[in-house]
PDB file of N, CA and C in Angstrom:
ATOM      1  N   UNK A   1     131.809  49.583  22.139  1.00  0.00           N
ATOM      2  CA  UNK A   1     131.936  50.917  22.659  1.00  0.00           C
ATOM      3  C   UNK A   1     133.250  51.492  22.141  1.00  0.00           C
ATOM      4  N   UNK A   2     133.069  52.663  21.818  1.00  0.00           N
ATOM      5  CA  UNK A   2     134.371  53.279  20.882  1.00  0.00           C
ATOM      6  C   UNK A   2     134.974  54.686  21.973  1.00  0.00           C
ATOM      7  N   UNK A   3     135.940  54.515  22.219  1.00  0.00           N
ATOM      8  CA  UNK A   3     136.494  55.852  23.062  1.00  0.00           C
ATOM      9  C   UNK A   3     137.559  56.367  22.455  1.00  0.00           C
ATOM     10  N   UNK A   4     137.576  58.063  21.883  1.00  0.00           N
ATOM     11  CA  UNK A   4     138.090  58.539  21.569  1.00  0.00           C
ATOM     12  C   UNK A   4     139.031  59.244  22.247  1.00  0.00           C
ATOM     13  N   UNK A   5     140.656  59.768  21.573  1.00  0.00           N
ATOM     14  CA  UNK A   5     141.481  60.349  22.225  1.00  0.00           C
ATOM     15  C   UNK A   5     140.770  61.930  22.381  1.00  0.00           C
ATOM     16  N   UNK A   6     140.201  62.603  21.653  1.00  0.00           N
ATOM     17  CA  UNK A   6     139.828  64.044  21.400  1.00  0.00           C
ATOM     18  C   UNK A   6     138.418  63.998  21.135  1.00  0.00           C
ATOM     19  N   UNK A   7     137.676  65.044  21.763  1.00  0.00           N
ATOM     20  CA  UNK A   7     136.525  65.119  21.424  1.00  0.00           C
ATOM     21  C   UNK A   7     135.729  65.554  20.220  1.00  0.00           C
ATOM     22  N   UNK A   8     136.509  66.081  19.182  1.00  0.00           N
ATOM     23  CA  UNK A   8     136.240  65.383  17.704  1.00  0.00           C
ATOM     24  C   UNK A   8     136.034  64.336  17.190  1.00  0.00           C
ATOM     25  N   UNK A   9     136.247  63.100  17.824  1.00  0.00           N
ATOM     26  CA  UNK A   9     136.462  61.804  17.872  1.00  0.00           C
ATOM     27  C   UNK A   9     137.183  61.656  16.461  1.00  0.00           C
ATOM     28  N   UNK A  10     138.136  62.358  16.259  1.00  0.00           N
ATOM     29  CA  UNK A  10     138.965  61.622  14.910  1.00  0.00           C
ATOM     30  C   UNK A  10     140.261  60.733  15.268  1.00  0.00           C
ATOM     31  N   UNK A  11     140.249  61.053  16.578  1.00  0.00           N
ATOM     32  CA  UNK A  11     141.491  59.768  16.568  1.00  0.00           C
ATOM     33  C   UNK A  11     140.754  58.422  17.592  1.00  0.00           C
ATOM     34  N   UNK A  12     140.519  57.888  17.082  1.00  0.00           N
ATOM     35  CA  UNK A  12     140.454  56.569  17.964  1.00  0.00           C
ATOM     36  C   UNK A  12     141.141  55.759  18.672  1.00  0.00           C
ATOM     37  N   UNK A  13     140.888  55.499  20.403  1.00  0.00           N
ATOM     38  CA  UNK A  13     141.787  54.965  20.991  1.00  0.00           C
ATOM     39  C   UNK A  13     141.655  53.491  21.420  1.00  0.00           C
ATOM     40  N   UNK A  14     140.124  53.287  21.481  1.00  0.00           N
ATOM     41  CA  UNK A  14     140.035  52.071  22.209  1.00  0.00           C
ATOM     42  C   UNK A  14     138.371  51.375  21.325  1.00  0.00           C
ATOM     43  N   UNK A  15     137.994  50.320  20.723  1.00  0.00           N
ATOM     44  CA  UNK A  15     137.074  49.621  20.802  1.00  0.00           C
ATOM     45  C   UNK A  15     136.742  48.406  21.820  1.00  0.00           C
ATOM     46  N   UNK A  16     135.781  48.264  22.076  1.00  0.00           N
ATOM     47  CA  UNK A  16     135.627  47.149  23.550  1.00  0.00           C
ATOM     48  C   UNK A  16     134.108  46.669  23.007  1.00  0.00           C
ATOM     49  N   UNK A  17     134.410  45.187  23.490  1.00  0.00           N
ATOM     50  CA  UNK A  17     132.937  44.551  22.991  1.00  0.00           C
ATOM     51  C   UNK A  17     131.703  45.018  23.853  1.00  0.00           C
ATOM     52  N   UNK A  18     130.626  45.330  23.132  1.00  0.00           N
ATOM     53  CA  UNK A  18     130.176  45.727  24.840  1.00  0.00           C
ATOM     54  C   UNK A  18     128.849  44.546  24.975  1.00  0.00           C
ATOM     55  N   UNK A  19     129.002  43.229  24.298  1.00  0.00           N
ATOM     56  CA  UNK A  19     128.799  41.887  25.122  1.00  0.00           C
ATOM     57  C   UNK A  19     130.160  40.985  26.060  1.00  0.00           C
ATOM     58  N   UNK A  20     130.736  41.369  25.598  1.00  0.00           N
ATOM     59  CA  UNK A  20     131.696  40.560  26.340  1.00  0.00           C
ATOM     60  C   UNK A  20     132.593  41.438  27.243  1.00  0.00           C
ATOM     61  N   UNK A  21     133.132  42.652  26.574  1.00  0.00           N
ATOM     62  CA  UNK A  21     133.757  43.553  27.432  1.00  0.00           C
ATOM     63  C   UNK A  21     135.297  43.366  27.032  1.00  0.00           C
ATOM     64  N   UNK A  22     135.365  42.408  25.760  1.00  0.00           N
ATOM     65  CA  UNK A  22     136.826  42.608  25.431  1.00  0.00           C
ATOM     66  C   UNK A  22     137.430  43.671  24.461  1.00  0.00           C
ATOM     67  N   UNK A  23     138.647  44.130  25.116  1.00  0.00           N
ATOM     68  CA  UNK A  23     139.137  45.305  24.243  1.00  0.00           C
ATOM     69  C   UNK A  23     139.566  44.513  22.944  1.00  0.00           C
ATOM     70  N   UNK A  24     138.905  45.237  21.591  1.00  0.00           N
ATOM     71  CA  UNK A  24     139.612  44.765  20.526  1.00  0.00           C
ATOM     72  C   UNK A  24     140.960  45.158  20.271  1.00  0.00           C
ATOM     73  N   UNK A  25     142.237  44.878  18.830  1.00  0.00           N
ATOM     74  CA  UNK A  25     143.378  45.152  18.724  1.00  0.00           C
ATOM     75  C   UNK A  25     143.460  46.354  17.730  1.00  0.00           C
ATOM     76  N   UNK A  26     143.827  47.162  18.572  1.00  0.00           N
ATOM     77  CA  UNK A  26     143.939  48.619  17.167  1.00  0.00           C
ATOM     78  C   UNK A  26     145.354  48.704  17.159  1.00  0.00           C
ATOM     79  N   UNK A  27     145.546  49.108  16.206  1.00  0.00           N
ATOM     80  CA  UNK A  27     146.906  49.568  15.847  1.00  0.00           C
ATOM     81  C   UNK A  27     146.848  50.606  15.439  1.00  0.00           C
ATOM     82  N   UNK A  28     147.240  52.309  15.672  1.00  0.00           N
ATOM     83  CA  UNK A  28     147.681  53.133  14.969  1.00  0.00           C
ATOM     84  C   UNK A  28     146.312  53.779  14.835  1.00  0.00           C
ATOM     85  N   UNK A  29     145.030  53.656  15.592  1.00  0.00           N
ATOM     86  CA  UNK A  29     143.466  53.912  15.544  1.00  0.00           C
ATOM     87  C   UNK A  29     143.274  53.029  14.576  1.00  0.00           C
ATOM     88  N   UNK A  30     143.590  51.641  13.851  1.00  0.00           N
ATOM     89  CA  UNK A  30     142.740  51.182  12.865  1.00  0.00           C
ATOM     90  C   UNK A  30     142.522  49.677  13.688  1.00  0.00           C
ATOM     91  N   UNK A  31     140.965  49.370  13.854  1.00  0.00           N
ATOM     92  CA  UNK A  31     141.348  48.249  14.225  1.00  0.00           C
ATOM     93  C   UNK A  31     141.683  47.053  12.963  1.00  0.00           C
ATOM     94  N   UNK A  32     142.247  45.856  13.810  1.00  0.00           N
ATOM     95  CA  UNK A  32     142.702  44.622  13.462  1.00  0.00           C
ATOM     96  C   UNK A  32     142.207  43.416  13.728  1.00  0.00           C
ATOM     97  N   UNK A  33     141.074  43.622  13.609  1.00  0.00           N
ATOM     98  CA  UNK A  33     140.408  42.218  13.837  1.00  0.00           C
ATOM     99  C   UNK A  33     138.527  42.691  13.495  1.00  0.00           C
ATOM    100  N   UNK A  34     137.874  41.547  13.462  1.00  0.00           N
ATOM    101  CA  UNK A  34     136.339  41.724  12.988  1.00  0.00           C
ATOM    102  C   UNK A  34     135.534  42.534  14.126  1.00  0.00           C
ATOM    103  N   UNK A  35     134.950  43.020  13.591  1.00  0.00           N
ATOM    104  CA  UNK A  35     133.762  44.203  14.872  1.00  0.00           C
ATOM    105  C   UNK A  35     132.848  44.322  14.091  1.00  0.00           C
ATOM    106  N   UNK A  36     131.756  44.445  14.367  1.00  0.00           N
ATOM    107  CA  UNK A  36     130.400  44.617  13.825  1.00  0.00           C
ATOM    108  C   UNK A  36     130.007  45.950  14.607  1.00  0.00           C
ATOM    109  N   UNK A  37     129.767  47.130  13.692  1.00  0.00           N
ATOM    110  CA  UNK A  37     129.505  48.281  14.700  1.00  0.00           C
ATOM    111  C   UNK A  37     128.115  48.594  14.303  1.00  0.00           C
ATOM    112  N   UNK A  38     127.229  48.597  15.351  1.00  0.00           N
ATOM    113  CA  UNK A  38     125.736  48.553  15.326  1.00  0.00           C
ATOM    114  C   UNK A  38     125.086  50.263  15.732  1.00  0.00           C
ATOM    115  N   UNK A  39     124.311  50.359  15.086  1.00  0.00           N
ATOM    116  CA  UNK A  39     123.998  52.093  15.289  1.00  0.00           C
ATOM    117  C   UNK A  39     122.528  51.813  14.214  1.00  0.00           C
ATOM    118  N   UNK A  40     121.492  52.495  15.404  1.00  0.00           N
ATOM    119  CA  UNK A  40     120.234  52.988  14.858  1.00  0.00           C
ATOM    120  C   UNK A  40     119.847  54.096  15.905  1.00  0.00           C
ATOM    121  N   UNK A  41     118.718  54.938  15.382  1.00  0.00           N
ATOM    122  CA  UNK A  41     118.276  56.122  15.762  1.00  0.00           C
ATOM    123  C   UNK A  41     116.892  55.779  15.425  1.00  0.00           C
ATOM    124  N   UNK A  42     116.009  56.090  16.938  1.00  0.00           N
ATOM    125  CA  UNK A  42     114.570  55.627  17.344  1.00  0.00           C
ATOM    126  C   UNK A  42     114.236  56.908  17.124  1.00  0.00           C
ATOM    127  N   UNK A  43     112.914  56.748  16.204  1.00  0.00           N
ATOM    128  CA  UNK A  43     112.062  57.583  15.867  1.00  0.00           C
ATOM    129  C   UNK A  43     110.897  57.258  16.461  1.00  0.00           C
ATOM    130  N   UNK A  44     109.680  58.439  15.562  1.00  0.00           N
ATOM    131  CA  UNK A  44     108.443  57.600  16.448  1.00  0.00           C
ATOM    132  C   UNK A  44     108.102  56.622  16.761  1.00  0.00           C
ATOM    133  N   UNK A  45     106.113  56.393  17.053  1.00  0.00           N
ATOM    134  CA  UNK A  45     106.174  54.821  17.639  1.00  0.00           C
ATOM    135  C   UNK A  45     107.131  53.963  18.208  1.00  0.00           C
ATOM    136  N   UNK A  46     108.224  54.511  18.665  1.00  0.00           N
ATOM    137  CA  UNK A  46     108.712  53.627  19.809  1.00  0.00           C
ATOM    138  C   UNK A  46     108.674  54.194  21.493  1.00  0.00           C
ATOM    139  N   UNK A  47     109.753  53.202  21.981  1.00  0.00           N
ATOM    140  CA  UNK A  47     109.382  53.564  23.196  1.00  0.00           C
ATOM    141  C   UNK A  47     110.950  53.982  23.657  1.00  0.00           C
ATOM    142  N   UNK A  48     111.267  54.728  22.800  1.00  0.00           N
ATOM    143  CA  UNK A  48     112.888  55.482  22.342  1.00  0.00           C
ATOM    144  C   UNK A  48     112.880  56.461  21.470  1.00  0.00           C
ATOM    145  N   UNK A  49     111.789  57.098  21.514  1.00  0.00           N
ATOM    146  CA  UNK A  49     111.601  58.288  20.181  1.00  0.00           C
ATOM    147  C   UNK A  49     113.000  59.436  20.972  1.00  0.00           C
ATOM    148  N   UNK A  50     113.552  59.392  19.734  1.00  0.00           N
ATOM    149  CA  UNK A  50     114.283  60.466  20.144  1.00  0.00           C
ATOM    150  C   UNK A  50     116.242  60.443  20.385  1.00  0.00           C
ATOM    151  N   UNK A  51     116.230  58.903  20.427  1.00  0.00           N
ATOM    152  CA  UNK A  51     117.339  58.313  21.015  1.00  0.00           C
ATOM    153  C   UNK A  51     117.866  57.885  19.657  1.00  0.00           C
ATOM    154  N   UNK A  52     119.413  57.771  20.099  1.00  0.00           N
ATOM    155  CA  UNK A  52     120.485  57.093  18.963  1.00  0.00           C
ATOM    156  C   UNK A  52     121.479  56.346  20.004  1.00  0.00           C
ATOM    157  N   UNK A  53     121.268  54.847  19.606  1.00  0.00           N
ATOM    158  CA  UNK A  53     121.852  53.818  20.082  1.00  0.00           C
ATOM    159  C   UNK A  53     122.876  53.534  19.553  1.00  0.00           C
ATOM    160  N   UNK A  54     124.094  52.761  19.794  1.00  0.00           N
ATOM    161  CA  UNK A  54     125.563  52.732  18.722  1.00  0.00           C
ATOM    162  C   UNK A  54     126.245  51.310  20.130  1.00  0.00           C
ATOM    163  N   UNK A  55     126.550  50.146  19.594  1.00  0.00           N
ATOM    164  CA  UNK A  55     127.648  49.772  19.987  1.00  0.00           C
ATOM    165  C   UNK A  55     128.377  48.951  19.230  1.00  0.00           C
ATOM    166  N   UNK A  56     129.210  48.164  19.668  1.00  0.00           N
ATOM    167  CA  UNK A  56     129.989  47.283  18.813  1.00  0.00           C
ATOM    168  C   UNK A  56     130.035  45.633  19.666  1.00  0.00           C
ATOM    169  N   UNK A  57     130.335  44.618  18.997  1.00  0.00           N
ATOM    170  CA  UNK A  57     130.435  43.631  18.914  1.00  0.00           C
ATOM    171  C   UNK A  57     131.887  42.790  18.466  1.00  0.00           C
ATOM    172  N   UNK A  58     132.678  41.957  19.110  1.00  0.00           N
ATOM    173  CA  UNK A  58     133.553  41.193  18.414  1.00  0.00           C
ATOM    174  C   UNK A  58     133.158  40.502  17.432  1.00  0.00           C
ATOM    175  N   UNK A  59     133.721  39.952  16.793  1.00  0.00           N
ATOM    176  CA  UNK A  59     133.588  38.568  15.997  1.00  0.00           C
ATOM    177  C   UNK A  59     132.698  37.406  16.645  1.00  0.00           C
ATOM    178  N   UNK A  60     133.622  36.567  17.662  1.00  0.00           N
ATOM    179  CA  UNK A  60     133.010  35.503  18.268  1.00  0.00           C
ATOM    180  C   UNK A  60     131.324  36.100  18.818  1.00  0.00           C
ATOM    181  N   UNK A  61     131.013  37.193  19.225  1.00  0.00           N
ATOM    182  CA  UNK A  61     129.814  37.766  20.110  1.00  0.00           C
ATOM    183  C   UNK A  61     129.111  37.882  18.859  1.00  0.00           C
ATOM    184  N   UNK A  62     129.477  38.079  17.361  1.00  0.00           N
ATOM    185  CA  UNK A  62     128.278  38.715  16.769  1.00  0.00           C
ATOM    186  C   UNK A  62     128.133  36.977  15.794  1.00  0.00           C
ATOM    187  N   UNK A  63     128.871  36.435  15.751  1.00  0.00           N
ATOM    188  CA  UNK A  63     128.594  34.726  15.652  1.00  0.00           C
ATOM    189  C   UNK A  63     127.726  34.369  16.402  1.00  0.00           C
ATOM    190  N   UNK A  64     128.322  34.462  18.166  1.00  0.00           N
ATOM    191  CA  UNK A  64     127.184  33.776  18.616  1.00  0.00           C
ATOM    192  C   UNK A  64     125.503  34.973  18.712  1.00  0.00           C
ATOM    193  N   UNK A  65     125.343  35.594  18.607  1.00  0.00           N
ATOM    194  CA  UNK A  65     123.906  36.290  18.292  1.00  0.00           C
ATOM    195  C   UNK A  65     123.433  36.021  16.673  1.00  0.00           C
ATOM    196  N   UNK A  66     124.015  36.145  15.872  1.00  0.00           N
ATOM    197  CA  UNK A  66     123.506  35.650  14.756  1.00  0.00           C
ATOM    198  C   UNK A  66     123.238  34.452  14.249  1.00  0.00           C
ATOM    199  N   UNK A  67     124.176  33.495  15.154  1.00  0.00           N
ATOM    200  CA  UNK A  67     123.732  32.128  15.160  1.00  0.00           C
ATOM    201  C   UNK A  67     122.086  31.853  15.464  1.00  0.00           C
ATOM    202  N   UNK A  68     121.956  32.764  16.659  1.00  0.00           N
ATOM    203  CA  UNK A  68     120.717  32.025  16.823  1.00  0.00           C
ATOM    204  C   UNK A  68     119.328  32.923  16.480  1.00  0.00           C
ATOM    205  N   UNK A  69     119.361  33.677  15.501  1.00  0.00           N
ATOM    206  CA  UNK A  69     118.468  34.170  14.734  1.00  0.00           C
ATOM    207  C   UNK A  69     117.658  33.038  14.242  1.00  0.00           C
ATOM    208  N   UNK A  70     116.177  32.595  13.975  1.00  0.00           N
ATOM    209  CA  UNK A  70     115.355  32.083  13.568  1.00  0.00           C
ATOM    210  C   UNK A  70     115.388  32.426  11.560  1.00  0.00           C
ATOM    211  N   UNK A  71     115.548  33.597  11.435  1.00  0.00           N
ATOM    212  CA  UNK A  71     116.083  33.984   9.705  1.00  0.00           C
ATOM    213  C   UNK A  71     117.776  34.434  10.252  1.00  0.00           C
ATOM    214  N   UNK A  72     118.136  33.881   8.647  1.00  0.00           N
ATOM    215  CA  UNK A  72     119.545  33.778   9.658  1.00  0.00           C
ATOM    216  C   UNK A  72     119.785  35.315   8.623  1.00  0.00           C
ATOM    217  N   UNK A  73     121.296  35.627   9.198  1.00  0.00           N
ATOM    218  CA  UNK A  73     121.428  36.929   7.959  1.00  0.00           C
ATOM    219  C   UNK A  73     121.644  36.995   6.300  1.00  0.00           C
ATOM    220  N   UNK A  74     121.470  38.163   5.903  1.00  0.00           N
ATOM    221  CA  UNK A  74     121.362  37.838   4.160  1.00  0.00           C
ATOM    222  C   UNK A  74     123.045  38.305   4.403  1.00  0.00           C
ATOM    223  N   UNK A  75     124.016  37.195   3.343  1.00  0.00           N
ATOM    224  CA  UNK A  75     125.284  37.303   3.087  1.00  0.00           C
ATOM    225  C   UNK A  75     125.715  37.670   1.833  1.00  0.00           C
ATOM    226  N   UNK A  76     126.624  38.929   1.307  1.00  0.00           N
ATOM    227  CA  UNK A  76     127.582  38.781  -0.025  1.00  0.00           C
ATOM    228  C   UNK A  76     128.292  38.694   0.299  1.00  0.00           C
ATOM    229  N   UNK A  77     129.066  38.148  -0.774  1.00  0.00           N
ATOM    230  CA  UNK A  77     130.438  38.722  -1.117  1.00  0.00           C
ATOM    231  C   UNK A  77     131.464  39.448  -2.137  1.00  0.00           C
ATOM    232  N   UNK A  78     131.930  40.210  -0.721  1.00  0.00           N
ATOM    233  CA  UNK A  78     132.489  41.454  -0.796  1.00  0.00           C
ATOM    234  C   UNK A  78     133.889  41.439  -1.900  1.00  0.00           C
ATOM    235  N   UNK A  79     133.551  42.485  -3.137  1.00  0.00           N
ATOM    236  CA  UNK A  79     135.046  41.975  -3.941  1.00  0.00           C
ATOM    237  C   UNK A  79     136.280  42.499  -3.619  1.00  0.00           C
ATOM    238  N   UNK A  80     135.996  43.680  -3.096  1.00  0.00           N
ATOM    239  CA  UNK A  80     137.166  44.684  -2.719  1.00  0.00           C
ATOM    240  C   UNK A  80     136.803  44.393  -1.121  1.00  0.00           C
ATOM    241  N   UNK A  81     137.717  44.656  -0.188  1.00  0.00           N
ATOM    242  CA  UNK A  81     138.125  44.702   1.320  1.00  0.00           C
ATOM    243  C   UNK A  81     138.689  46.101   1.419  1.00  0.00           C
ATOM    244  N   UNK A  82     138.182  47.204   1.821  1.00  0.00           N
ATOM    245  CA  UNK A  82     138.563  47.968   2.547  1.00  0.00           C
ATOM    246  C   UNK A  82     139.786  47.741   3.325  1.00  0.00           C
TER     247      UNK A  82
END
């Protein structure tokens, strides 16, 4: 979950896991540590037409959910780091 200082949301104040509920470490609005930020928008045939979902994940929380995927995830690697 991402909470902004201004309702432009260009400054960022706070990320928080929203499995675990821990605040991640930002510095300066950038965070400092791993987050997985999850966002899709339900279209038809569902039972969410219409809706746009968004949260975030720590590190350890998106380990343990991807751990236990049956296909696990497809991995590169990344040459440049943002």
């Amino acid at each position: 979950m991402r909470l902004y200082a201004d309702s432009e949301k260009r400054t960022l104040e706070k990320i928080v896991c929203n499995q675990c509920g821990r605040e991640l470490k930002l510095e300066n609005g950038i965070v400092q540590e791993g987050v997985f930020q999850g966002e899709t928008r339900f279209g038809y045939f569902s039972g969410k037409d219409g809706e746009r979902h968004s949260f975030d994940l720590c590190e350890e929380c998106y380990d343990r959910l991807t751990g236990s995927f049956l296909v696990p995830v497809t991995m590169e690697e990344e040459l440049e780091l943002l």
